[in-house]
Each structure stands twice: as C-alpha cells, then as structure tokens.
C-alpha atoms as a PDB file:
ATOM      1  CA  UNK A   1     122.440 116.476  93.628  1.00  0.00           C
ATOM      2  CA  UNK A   2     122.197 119.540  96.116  1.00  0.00           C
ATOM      3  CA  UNK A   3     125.331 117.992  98.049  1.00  0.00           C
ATOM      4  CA  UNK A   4     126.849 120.604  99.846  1.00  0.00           C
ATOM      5  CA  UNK A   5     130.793 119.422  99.322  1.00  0.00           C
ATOM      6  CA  UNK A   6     130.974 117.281  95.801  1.00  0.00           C
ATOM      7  CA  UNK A   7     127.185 117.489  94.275  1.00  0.00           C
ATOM      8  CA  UNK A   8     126.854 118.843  91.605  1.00  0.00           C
ATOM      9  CA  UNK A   9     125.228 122.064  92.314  1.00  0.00           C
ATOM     10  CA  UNK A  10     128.515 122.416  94.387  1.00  0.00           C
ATOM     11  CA  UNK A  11     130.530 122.011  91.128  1.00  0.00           C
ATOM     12  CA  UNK A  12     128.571 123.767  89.278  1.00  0.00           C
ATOM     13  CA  UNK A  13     129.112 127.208  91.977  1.00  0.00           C
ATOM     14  CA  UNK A  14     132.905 126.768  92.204  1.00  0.00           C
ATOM     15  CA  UNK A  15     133.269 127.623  88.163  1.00  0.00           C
ATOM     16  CA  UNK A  16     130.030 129.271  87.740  1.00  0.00           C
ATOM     17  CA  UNK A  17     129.571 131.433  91.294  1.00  0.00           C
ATOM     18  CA  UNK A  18     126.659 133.725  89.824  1.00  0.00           C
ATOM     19  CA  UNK A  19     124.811 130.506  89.609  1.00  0.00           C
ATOM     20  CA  UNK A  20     121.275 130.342  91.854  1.00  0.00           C
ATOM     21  CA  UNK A  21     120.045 127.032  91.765  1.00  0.00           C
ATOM     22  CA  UNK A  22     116.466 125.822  93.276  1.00  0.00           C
ATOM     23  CA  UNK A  23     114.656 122.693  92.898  1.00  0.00           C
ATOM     24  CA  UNK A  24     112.472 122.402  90.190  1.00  0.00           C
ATOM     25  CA  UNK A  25     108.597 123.966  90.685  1.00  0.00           C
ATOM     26  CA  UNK A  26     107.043 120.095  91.437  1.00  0.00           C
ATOM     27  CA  UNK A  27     109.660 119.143  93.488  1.00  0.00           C
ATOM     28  CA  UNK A  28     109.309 122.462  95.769  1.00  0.00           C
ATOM     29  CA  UNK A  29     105.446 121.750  95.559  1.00  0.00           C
ATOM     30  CA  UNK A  30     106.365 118.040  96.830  1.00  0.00           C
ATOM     31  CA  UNK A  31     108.006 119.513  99.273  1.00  0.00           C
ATOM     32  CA  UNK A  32     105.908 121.730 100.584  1.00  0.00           C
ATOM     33  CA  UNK A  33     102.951 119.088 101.004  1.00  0.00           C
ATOM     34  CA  UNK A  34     104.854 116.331 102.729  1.00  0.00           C
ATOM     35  CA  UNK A  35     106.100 119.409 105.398  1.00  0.00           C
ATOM     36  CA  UNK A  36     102.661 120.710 105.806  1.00  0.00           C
ATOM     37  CA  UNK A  37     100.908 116.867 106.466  1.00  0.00           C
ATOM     38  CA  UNK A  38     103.649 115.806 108.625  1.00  0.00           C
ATOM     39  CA  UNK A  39     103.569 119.392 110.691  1.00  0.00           C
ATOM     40  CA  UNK A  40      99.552 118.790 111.541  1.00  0.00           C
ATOM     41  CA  UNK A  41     100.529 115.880 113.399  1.00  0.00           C
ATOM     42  CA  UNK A  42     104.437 114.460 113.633  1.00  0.00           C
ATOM     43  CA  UNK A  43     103.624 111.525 115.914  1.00  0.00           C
ATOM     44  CA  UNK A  44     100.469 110.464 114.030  1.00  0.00           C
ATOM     45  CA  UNK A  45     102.321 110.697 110.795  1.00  0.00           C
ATOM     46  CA  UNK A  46     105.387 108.996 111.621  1.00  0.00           C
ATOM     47  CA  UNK A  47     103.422 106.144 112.635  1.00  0.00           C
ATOM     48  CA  UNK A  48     101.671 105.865 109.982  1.00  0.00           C
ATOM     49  CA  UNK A  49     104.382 105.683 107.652  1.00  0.00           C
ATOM     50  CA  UNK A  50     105.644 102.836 110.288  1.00  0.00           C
ATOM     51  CA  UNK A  51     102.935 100.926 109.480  1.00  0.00           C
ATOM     52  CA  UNK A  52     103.025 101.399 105.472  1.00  0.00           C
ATOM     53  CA  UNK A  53     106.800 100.970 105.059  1.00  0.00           C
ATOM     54  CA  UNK A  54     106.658  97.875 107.602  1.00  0.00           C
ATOM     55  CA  UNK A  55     103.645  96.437 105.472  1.00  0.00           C
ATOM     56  CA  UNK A  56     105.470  97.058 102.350  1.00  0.00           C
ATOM     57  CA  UNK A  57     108.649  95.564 103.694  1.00  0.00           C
ATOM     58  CA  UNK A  58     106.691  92.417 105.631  1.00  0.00           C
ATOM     59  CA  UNK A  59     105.236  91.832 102.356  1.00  0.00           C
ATOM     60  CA  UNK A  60     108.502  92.046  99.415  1.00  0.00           C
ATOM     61  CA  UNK A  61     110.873  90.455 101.473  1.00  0.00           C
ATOM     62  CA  UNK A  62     108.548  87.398 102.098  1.00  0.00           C
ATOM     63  CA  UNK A  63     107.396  85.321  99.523  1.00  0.00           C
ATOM     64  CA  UNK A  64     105.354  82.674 101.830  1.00  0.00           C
ATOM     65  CA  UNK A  65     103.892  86.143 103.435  1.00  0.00           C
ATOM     66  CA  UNK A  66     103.158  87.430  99.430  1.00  0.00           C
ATOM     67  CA  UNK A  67     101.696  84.190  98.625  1.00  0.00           C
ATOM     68  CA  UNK A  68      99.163  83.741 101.576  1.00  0.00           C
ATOM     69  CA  UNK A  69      97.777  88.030 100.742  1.00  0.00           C
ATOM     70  CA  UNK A  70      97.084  86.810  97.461  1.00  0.00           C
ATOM     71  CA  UNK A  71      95.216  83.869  98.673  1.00  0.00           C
ATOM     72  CA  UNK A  72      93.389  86.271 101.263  1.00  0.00           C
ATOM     73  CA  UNK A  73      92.635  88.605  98.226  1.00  0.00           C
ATOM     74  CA  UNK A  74      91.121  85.913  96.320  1.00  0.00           C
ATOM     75  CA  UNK A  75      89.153  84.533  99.217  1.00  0.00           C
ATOM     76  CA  UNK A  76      87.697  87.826  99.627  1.00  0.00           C
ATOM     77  CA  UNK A  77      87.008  88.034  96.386  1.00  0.00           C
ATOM     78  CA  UNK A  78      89.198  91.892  96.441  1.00  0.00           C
ATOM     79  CA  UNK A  79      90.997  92.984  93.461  1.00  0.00           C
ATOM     80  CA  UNK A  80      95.078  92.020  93.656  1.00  0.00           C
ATOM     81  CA  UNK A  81      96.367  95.344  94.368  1.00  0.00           C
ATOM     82  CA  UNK A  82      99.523  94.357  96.805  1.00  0.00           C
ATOM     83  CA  UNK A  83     101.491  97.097  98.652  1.00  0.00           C
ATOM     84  CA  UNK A  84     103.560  99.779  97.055  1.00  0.00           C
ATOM     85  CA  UNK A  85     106.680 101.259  97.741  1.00  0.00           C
ATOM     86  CA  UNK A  86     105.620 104.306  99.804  1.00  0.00           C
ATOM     87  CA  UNK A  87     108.152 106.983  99.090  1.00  0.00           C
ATOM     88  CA  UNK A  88     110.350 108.041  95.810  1.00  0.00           C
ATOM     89  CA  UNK A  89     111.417 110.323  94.120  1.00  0.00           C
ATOM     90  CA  UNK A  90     107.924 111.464  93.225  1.00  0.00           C
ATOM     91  CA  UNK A  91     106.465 111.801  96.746  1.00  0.00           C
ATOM     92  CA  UNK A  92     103.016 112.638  96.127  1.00  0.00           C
ATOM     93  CA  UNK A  93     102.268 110.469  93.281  1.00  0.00           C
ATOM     94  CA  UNK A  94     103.659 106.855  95.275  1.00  0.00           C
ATOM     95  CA  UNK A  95     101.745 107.883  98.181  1.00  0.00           C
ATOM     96  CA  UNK A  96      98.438 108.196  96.711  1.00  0.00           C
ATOM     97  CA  UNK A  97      98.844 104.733  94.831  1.00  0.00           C
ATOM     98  CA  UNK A  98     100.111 102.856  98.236  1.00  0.00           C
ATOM     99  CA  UNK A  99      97.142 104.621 100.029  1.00  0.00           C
ATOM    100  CA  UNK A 100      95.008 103.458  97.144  1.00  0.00           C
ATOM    101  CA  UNK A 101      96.348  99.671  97.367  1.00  0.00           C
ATOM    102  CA  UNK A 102      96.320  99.998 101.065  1.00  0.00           C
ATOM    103  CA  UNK A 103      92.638 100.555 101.194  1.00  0.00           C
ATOM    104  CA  UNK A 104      91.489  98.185  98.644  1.00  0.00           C
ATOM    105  CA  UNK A 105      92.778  95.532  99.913  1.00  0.00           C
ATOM    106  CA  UNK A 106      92.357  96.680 103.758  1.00  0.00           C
ATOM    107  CA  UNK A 107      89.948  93.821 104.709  1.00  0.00           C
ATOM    108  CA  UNK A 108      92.551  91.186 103.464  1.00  0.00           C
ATOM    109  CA  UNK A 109      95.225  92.551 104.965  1.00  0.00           C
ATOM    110  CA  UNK A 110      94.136  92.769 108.289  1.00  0.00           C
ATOM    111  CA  UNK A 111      92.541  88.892 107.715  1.00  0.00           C
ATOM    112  CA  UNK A 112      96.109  88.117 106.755  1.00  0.00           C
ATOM    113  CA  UNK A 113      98.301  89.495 109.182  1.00  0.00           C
ATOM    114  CA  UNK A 114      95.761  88.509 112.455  1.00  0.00           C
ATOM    115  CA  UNK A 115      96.772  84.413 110.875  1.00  0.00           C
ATOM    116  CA  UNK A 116     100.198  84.897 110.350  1.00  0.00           C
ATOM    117  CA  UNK A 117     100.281  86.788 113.886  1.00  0.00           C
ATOM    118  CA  UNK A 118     100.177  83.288 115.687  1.00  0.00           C
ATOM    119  CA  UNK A 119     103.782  82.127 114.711  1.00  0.00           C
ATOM    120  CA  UNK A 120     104.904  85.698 113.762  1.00  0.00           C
ATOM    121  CA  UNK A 121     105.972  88.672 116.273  1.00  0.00           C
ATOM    122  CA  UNK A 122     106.352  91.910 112.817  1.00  0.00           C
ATOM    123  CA  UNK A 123     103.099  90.609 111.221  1.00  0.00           C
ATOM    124  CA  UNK A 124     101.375  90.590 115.263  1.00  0.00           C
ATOM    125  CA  UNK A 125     102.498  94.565 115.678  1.00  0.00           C
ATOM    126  CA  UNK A 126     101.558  95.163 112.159  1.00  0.00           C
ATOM    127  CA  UNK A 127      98.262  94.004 112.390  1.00  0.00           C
ATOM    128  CA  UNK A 128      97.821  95.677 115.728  1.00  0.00           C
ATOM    129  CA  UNK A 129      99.001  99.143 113.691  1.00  0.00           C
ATOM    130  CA  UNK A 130      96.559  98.547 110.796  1.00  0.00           C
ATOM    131  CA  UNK A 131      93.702  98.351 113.119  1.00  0.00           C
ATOM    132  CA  UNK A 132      94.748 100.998 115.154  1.00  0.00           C
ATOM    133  CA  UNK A 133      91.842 103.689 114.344  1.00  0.00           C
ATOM    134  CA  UNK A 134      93.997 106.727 114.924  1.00  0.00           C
ATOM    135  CA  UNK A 135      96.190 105.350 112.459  1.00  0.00           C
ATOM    136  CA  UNK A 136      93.487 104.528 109.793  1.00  0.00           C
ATOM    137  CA  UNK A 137      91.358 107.694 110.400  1.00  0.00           C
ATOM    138  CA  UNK A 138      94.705 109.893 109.753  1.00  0.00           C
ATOM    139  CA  UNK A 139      95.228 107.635 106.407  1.00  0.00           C
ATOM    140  CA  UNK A 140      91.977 108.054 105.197  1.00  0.00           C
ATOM    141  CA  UNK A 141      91.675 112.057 105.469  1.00  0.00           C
ATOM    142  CA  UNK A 142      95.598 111.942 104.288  1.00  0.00           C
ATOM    143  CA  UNK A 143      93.918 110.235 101.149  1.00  0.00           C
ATOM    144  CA  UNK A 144      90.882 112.049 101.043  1.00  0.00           C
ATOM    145  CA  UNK A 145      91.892 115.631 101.706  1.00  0.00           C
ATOM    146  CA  UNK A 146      95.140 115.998 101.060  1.00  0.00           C
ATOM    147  CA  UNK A 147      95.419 114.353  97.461  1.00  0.00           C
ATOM    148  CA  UNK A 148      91.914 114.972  95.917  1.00  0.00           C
ATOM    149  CA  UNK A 149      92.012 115.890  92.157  1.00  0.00           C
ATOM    150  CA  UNK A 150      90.839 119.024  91.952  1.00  0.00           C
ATOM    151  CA  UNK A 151      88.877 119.930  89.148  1.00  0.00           C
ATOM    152  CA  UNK A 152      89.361 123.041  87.605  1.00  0.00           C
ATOM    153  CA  UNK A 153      86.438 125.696  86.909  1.00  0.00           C
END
C-alpha cells in the first residue's frame, strides 16, 4: 500500500499533496520489534527463521511428512500443535504462536525429522538446525524475553 509509483498512498499524494501518511501505531510498534531482535544478532536470527520457515514448509507441502509428526505427537503422548506460518501481516502475534507450537512439540519434531533424515537430505539439515543449541537458546529467550505479557501495575 506504501508503493512508491502506483500504491495507493502514491495516489492518494498526487490529488491530495498536503497528505502525511504513516503506518498505523501497531504496525510501527511491529516494526520496531522485529528491527530491534534481528539487530542483536543478524546471523543468529536469520538462521533461525531458516529453520522455522523450512520446518513450516517441510511440513505443509508434505502430507506423508504431516502424517508421520502426528504419529510422533501421539507416540509421545504431546499435544497436536503442528507448525505455523511464521510471518504475516501481524508479525508479532504469528511468531509467538509458531514459537509456542515449535516448543511443544520440540521433542517430536526432532524424533521425526532424525527418521525421515535416512532417505531425506531437507528433513537431515533440518534436524541438524533444530538441535543446533545456538539456534534453540536464541528461540527460547526470543520467546521468553521478547514477547512476555506484561502485566500492568
């Protein structure tokens, strides 16, 4: 919508040139969150969104993969909670539910991905990622810092 050429805030400041136009307040804020956790560490946080939008993909565009989480879910007797889409329009919001999913069903995911590593090369790096402790450490204080409710006094 903030196109520079034909969006419509463009439109909008060809007839109407006293026009200032911002994003809304939460979308600023949204902003201003996903800049500040990727600027404490770029590498760390680009890899870990490697690792959740490759899990997310691994997982919706195969059904056989799908099926065989589920069954490692139920075998480990974890809630159902598969993968999320990671980013959207409401950054924040999507990335606290696919950290949420991500770390219920951890144990099964790694379980998963180590048996389907044998005959497959994305779920072999995957699973290497996920248990990549730089990787998790910088997910859970993501999750835990970052995104805590906080209570008002």
């Amino acid at each position: 919508m903030f196109g520079i050429k034909k969006g419509v805030t463009a439109l909008l400041k060809k007839s109407h040139p006293e026009i200032e136009i911002t994003h809304c307040l939460a979308h600023r804020i949204e902003l201003a969150v996903k800049s500040a956790v990727k600027q404490v560490s770029n590498k760390l946080y680009d890899r870990a969104m490697t690792l959740r939008l490759g899990l997310y993909y691994f997982y919706k565009k195969s059904s056989k993969q799908k099926k065989q989480l589920v069954r490692t879910l139920k075998i480990c007797k974890l809630p159902c909670v598969l993968q999320m889409r990671v980013g959207g329009t409401r950054w924040v919001p999507h990335t606290i539910a696919a950290l949420n999913a991500f770390f219920r069903s951890y144990q099964a995911i790694v379980m998963q991905l180590e048996n389907a590593s044998h005959e497959n090369p994305k779920a072999e790096g995957l699973s290497k990622m996920a248990q990549d402790m730089n990787i998790i450490t910088y997910l859970m204080v993501l999750k835990t810092v970052t995104f805590q409710k906080v209570d008002s006094p």
